[in-house]
PDB file of N, CA and C in Angstrom:
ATOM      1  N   UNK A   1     -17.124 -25.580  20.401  1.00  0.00           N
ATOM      2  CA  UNK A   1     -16.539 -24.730  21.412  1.00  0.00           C
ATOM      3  C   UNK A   1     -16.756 -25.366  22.784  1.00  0.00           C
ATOM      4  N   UNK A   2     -15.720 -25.651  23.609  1.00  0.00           N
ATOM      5  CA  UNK A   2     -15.889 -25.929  24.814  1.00  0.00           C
ATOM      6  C   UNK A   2     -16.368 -25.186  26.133  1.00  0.00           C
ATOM      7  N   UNK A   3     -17.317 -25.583  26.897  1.00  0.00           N
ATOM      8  CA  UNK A   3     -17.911 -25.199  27.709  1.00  0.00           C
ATOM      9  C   UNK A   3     -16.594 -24.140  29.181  1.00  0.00           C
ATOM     10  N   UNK A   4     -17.091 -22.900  29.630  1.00  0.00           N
ATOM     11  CA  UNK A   4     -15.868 -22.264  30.373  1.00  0.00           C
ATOM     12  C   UNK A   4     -15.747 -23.576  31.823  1.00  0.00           C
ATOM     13  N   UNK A   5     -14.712 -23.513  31.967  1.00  0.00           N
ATOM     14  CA  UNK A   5     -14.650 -24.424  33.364  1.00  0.00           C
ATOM     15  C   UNK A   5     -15.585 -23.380  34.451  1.00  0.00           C
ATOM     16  N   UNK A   6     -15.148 -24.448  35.720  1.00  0.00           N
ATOM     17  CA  UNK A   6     -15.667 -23.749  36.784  1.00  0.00           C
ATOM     18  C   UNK A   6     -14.645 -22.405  37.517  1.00  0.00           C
ATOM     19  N   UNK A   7     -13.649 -22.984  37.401  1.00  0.00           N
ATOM     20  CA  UNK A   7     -12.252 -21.923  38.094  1.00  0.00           C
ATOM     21  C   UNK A   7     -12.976 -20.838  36.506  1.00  0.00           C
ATOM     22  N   UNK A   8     -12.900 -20.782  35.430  1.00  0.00           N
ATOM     23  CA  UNK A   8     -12.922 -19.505  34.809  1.00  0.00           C
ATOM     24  C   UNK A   8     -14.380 -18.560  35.313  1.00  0.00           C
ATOM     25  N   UNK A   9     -15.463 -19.608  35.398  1.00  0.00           N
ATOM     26  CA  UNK A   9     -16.678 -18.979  35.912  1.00  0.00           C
ATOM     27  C   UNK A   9     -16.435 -18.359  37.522  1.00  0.00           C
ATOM     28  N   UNK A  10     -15.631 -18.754  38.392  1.00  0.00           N
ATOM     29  CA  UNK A  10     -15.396 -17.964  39.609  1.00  0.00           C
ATOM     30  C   UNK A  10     -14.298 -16.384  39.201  1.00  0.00           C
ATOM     31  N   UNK A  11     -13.797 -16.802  38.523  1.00  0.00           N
ATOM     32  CA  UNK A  11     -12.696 -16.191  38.055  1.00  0.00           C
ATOM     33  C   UNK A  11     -13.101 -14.364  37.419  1.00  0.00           C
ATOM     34  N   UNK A  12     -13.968 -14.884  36.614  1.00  0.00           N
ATOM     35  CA  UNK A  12     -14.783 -14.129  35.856  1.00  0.00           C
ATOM     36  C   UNK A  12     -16.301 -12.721  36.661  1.00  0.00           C
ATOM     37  N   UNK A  13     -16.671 -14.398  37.780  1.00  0.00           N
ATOM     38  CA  UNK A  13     -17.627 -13.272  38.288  1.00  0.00           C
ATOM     39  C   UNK A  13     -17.277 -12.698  40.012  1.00  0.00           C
ATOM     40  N   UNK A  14     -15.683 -12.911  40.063  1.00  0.00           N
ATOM     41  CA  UNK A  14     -14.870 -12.131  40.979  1.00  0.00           C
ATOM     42  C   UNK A  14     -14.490 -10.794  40.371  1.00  0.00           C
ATOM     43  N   UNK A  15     -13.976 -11.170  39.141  1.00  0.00           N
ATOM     44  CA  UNK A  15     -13.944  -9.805  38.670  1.00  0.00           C
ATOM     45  C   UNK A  15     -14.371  -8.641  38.126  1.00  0.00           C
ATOM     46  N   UNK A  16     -16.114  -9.401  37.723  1.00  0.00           N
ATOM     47  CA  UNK A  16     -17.416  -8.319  37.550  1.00  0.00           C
ATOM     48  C   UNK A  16     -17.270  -7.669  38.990  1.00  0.00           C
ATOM     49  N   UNK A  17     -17.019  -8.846  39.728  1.00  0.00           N
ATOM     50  CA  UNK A  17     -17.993  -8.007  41.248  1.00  0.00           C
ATOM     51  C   UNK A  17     -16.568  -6.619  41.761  1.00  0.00           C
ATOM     52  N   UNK A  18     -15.703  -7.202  41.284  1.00  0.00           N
ATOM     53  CA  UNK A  18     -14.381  -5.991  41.537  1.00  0.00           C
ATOM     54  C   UNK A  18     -14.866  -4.668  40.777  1.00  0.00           C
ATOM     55  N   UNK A  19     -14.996  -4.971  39.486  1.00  0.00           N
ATOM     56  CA  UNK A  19     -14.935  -4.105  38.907  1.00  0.00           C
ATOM     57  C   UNK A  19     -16.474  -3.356  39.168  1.00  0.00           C
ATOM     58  N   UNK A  20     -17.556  -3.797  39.573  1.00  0.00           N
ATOM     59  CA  UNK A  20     -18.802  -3.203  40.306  1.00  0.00           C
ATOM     60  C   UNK A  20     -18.378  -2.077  41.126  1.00  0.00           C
ATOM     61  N   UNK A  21     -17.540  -2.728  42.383  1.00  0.00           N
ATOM     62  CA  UNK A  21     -17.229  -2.514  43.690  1.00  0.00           C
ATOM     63  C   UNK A  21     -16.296  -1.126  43.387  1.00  0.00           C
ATOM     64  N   UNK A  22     -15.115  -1.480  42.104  1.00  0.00           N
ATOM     65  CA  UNK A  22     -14.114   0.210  41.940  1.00  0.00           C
ATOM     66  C   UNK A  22     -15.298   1.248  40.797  1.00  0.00           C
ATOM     67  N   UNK A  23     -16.237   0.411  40.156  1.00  0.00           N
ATOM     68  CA  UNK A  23     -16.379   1.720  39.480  1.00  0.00           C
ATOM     69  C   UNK A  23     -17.775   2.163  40.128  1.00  0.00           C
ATOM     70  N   UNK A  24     -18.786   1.583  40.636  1.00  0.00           N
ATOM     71  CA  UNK A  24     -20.051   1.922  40.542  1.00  0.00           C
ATOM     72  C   UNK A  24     -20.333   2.477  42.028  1.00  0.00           C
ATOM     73  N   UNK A  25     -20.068   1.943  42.799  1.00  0.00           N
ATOM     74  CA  UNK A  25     -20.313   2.059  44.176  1.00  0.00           C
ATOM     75  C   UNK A  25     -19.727   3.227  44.860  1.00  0.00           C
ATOM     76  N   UNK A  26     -18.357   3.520  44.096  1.00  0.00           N
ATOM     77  CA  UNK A  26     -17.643   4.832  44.752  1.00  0.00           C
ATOM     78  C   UNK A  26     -18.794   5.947  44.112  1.00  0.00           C
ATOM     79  N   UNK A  27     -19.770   6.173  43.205  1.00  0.00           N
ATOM     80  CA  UNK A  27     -20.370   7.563  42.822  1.00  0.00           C
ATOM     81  C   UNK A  27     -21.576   7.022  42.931  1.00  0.00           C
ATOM     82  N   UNK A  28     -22.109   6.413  44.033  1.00  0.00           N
ATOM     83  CA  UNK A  28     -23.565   6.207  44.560  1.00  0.00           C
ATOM     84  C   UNK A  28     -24.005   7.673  45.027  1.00  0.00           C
ATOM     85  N   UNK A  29     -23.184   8.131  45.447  1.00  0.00           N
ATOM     86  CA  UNK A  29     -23.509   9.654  46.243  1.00  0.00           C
ATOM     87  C   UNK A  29     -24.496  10.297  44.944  1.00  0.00           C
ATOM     88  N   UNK A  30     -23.510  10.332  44.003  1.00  0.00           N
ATOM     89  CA  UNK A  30     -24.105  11.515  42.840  1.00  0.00           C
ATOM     90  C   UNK A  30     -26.030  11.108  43.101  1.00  0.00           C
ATOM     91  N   UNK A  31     -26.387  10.087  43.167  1.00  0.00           N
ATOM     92  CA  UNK A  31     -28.355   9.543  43.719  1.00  0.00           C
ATOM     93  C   UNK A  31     -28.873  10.817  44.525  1.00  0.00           C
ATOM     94  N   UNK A  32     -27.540  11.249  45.298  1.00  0.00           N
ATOM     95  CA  UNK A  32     -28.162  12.004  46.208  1.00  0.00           C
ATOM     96  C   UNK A  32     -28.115  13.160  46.439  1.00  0.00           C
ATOM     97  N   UNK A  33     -27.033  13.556  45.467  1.00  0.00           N
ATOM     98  CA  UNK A  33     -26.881  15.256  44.952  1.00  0.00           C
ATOM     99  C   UNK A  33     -27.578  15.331  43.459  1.00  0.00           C
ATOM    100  N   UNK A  34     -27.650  14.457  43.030  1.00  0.00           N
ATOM    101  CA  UNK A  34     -28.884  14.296  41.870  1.00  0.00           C
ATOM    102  C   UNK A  34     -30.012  15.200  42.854  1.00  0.00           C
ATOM    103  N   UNK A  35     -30.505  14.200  43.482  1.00  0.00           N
ATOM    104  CA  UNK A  35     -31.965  14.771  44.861  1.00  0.00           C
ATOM    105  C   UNK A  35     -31.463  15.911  44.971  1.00  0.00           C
ATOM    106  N   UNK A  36     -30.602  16.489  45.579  1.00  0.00           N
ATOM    107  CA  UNK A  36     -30.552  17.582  46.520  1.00  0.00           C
ATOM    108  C   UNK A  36     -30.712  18.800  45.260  1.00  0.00           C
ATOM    109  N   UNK A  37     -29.968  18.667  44.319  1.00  0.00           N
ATOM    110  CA  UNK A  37     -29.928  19.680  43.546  1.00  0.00           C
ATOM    111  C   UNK A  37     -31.463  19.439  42.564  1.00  0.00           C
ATOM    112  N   UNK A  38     -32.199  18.598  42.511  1.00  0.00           N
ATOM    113  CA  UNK A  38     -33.355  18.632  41.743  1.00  0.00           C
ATOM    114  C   UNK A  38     -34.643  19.389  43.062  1.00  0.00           C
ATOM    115  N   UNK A  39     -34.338  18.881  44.386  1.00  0.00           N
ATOM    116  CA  UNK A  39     -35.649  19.708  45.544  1.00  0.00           C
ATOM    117  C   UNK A  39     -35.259  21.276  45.083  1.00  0.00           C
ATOM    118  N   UNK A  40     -33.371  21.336  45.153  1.00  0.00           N
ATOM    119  CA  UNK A  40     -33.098  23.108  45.608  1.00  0.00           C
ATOM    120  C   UNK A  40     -33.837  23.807  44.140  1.00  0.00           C
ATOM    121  N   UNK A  41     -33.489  22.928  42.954  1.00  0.00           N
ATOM    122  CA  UNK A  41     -34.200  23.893  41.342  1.00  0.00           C
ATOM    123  C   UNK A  41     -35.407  24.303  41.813  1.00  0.00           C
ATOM    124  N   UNK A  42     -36.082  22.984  42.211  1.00  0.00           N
ATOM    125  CA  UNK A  42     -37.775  23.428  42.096  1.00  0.00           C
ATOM    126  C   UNK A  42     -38.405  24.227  43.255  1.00  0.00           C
ATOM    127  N   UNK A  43     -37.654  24.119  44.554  1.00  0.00           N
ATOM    128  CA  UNK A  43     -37.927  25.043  45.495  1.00  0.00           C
ATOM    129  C   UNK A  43     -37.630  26.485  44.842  1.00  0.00           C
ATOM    130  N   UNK A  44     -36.755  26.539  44.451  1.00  0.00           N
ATOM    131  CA  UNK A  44     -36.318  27.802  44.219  1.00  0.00           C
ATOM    132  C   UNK A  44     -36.998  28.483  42.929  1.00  0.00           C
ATOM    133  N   UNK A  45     -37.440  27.635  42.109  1.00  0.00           N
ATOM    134  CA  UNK A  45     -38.401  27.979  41.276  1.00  0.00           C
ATOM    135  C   UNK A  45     -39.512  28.181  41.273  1.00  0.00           C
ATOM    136  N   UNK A  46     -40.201  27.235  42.285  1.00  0.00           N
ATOM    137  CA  UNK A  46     -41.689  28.053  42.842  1.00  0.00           C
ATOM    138  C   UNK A  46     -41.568  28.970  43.715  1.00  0.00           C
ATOM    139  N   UNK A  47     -40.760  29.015  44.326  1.00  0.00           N
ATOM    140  CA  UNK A  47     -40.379  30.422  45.256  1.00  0.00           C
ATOM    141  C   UNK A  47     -40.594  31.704  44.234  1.00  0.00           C
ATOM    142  N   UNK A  48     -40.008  31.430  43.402  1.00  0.00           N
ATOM    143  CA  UNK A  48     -39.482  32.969  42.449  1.00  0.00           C
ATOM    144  C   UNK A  48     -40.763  32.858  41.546  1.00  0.00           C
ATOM    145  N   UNK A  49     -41.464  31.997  41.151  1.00  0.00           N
ATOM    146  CA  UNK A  49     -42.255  31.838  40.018  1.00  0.00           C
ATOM    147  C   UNK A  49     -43.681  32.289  40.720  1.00  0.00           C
ATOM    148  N   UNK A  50     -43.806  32.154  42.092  1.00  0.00           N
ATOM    149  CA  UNK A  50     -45.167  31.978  42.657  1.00  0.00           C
ATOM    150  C   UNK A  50     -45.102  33.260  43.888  1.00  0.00           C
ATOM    151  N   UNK A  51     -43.755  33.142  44.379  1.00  0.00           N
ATOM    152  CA  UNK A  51     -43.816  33.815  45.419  1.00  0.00           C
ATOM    153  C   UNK A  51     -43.718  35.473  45.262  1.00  0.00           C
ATOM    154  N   UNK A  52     -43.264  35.845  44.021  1.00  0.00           N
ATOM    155  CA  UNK A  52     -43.045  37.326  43.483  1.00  0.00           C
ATOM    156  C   UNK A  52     -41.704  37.815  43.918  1.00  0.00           C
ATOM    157  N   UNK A  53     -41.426  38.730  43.380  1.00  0.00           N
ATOM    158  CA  UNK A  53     -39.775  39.062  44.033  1.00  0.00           C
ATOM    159  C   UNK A  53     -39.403  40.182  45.031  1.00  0.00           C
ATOM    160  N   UNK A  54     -38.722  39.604  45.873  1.00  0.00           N
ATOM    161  CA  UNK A  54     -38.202  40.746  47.144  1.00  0.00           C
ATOM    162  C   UNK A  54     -38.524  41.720  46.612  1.00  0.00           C
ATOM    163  N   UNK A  55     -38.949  42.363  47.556  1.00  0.00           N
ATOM    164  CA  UNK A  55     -38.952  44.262  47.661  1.00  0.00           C
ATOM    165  C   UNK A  55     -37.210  44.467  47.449  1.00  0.00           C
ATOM    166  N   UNK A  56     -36.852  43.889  48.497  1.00  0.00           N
ATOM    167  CA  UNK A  56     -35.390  44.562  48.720  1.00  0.00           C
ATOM    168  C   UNK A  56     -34.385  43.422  48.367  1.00  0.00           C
ATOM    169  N   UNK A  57     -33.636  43.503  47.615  1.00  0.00           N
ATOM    170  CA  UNK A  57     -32.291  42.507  47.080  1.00  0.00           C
ATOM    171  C   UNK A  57     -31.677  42.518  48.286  1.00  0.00           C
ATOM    172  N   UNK A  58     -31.259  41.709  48.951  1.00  0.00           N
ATOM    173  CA  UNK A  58     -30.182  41.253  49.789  1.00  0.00           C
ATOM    174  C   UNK A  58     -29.177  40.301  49.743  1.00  0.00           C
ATOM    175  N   UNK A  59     -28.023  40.042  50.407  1.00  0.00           N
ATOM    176  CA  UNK A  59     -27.237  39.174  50.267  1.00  0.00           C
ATOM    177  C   UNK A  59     -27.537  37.776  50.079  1.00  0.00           C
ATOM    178  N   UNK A  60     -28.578  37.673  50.974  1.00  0.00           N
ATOM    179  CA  UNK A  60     -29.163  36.117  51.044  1.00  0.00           C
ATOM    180  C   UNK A  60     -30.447  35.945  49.873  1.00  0.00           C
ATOM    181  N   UNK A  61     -30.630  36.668  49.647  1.00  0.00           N
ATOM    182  CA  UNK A  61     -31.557  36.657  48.361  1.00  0.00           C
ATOM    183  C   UNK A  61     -31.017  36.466  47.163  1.00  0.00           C
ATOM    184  N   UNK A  62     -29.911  37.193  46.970  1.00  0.00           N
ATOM    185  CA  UNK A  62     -28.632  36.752  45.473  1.00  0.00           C
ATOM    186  C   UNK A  62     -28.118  35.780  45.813  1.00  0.00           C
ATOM    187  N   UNK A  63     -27.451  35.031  46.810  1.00  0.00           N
ATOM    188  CA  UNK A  63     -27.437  33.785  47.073  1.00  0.00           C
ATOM    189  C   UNK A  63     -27.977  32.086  47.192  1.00  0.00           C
ATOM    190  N   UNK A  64     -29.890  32.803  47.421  1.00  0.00           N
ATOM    191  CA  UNK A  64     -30.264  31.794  46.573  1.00  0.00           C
ATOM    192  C   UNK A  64     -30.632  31.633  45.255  1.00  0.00           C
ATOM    193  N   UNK A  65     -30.842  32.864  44.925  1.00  0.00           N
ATOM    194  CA  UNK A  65     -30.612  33.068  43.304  1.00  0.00           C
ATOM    195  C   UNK A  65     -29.925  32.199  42.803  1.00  0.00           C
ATOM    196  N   UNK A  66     -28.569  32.151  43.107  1.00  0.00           N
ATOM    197  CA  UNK A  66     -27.110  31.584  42.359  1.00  0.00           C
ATOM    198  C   UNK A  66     -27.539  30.252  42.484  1.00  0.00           C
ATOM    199  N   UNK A  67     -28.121  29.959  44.066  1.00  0.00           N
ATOM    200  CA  UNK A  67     -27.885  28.480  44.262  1.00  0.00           C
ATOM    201  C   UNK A  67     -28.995  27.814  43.238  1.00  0.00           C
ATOM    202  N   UNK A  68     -30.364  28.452  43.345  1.00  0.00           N
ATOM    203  CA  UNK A  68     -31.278  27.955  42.378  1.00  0.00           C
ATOM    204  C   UNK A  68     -30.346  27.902  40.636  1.00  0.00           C
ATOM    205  N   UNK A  69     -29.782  28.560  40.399  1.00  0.00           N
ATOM    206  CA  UNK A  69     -28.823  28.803  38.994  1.00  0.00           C
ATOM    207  C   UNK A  69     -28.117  27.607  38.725  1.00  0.00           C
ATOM    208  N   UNK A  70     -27.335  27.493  39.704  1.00  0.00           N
ATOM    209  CA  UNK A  70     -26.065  26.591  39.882  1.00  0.00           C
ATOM    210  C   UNK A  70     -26.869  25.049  39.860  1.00  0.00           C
ATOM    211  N   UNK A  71     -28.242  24.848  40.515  1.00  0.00           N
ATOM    212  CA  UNK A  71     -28.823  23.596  40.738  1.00  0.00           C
ATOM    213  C   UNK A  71     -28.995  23.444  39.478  1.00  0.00           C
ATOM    214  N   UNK A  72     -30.191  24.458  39.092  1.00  0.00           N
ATOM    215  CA  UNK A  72     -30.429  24.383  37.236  1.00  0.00           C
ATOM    216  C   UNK A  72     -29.528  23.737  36.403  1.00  0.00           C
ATOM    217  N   UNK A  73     -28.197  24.293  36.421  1.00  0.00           N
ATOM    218  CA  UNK A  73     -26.949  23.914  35.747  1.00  0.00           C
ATOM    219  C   UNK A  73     -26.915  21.974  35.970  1.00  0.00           C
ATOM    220  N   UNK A  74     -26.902  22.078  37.110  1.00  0.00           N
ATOM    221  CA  UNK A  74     -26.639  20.398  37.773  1.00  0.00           C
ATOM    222  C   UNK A  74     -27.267  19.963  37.516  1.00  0.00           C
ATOM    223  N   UNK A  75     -28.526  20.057  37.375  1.00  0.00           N
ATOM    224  CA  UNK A  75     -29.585  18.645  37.044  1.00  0.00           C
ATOM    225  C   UNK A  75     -29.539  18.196  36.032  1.00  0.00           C
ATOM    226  N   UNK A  76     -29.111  19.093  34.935  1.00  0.00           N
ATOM    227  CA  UNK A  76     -29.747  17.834  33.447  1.00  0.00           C
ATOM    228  C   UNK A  76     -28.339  17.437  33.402  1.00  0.00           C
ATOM    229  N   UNK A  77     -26.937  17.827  34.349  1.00  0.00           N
ATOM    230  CA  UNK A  77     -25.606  16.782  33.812  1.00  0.00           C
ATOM    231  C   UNK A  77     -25.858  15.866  34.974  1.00  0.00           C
ATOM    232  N   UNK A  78     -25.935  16.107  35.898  1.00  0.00           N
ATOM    233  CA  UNK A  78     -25.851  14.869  36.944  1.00  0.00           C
ATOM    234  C   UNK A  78     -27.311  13.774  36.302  1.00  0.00           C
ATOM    235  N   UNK A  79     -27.969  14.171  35.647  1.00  0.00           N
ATOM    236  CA  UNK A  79     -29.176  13.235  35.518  1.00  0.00           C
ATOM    237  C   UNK A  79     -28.879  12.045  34.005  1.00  0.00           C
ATOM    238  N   UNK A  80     -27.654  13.039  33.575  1.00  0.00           N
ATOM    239  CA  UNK A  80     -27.082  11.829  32.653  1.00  0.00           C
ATOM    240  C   UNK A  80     -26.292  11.463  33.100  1.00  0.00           C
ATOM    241  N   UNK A  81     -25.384  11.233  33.939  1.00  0.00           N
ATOM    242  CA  UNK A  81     -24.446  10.671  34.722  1.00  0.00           C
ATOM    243  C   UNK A  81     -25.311   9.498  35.326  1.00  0.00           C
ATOM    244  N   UNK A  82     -26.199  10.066  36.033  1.00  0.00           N
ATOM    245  CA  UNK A  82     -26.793   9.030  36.984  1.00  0.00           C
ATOM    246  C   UNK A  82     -27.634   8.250  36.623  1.00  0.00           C
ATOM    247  N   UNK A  83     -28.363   8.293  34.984  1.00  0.00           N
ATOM    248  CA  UNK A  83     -28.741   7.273  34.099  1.00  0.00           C
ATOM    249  C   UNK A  83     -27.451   6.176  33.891  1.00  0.00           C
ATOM    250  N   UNK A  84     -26.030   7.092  33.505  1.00  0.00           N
ATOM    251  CA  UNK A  84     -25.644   6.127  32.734  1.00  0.00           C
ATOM    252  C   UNK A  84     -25.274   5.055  34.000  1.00  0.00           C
ATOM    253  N   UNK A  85     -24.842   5.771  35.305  1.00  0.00           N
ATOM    254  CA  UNK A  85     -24.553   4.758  36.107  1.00  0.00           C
ATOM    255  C   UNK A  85     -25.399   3.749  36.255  1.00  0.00           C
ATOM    256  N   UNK A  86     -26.251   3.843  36.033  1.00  0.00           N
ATOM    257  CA  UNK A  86     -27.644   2.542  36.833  1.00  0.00           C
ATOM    258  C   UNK A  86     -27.731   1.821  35.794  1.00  0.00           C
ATOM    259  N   UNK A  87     -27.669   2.513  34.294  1.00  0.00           N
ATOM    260  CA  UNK A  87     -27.488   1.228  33.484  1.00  0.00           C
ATOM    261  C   UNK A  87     -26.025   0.462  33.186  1.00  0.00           C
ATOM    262  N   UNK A  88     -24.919   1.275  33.629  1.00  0.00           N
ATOM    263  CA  UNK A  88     -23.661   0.207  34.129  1.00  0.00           C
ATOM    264  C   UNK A  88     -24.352  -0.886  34.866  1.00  0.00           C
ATOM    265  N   UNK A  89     -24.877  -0.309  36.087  1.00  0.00           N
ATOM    266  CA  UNK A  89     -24.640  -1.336  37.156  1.00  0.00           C
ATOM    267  C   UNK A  89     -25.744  -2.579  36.884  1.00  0.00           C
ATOM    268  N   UNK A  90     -26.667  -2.094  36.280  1.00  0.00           N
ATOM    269  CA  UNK A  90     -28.103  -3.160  35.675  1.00  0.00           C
ATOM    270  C   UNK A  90     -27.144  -3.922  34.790  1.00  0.00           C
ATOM    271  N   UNK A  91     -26.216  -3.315  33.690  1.00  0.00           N
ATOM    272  CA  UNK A  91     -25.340  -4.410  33.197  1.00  0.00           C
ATOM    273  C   UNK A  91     -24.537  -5.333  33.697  1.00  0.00           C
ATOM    274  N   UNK A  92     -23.611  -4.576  34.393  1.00  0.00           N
ATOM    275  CA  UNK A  92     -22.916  -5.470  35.399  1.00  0.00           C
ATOM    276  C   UNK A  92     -23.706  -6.395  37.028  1.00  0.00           C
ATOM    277  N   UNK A  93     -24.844  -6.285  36.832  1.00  0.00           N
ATOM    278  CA  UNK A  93     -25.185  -7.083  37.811  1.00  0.00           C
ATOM    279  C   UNK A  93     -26.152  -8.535  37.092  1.00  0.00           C
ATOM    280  N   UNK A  94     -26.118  -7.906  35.850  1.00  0.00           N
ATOM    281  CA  UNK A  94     -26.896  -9.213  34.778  1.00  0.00           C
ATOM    282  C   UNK A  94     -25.924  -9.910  34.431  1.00  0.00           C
ATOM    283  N   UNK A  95     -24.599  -9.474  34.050  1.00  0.00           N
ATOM    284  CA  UNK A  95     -23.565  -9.981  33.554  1.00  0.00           C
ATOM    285  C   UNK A  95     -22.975 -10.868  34.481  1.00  0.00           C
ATOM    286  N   UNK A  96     -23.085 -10.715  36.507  1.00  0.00           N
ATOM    287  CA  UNK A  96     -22.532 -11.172  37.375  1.00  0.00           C
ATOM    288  C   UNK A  96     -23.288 -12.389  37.305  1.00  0.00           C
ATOM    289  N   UNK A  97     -24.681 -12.092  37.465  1.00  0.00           N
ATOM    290  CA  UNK A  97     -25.782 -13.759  37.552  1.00  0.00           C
ATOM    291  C   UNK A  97     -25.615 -14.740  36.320  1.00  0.00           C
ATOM    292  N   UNK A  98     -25.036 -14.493  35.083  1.00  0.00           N
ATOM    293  CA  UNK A  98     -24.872 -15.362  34.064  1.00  0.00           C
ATOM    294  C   UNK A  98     -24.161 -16.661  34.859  1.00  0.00           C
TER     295      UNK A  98
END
């Protein structure tokens, strides 16, 4: 088997780095709504777990309710999302240095 030229080796790790650049880099954010929604669970869970519950239900009290709910919901999908991204990009950045 013959060795890839040099034009295929540029060729090749132009288009890892493209394909890095459209798939991985546009959902860097999710790192950080990963964070945001893993502080709001656990705030909101030692709040309610430690802090005891309102005397009085209010608007802003069912509201963080929901939001603590809604975070709950988010963390264990955004936390497989944001595994699988990092091991895309650990692939595709091993695959770029070959």
């Amino acid at each position: 088997m013959q060795k890839p030229s040099d034009n295929w080796k540029k060729l090749r790790r132009a288009t890892l780095e493209r394909a890095r650049r459209n798939a991985v880099e546009p959902l860097e954010p999710l790192n950080t709504v990963l964070l945001v929604a893993s502080a709001l669970y656990l705030i909101g869970f030692l709040r309610l777990s430690f802090g005891g519950q309102p005397h009085d239900f209010t608007l802003i009290s069912g509201a963080a309710i929901f939001a603590v709910a809604l975070s709950g919901i988010l963390v264990p999908i955004l936390s497989g999302s944001v595994i699988t991204l990092r091991l895309a990009d650990r692939q595709l950045k091993k695959l770029i240095e070959e």
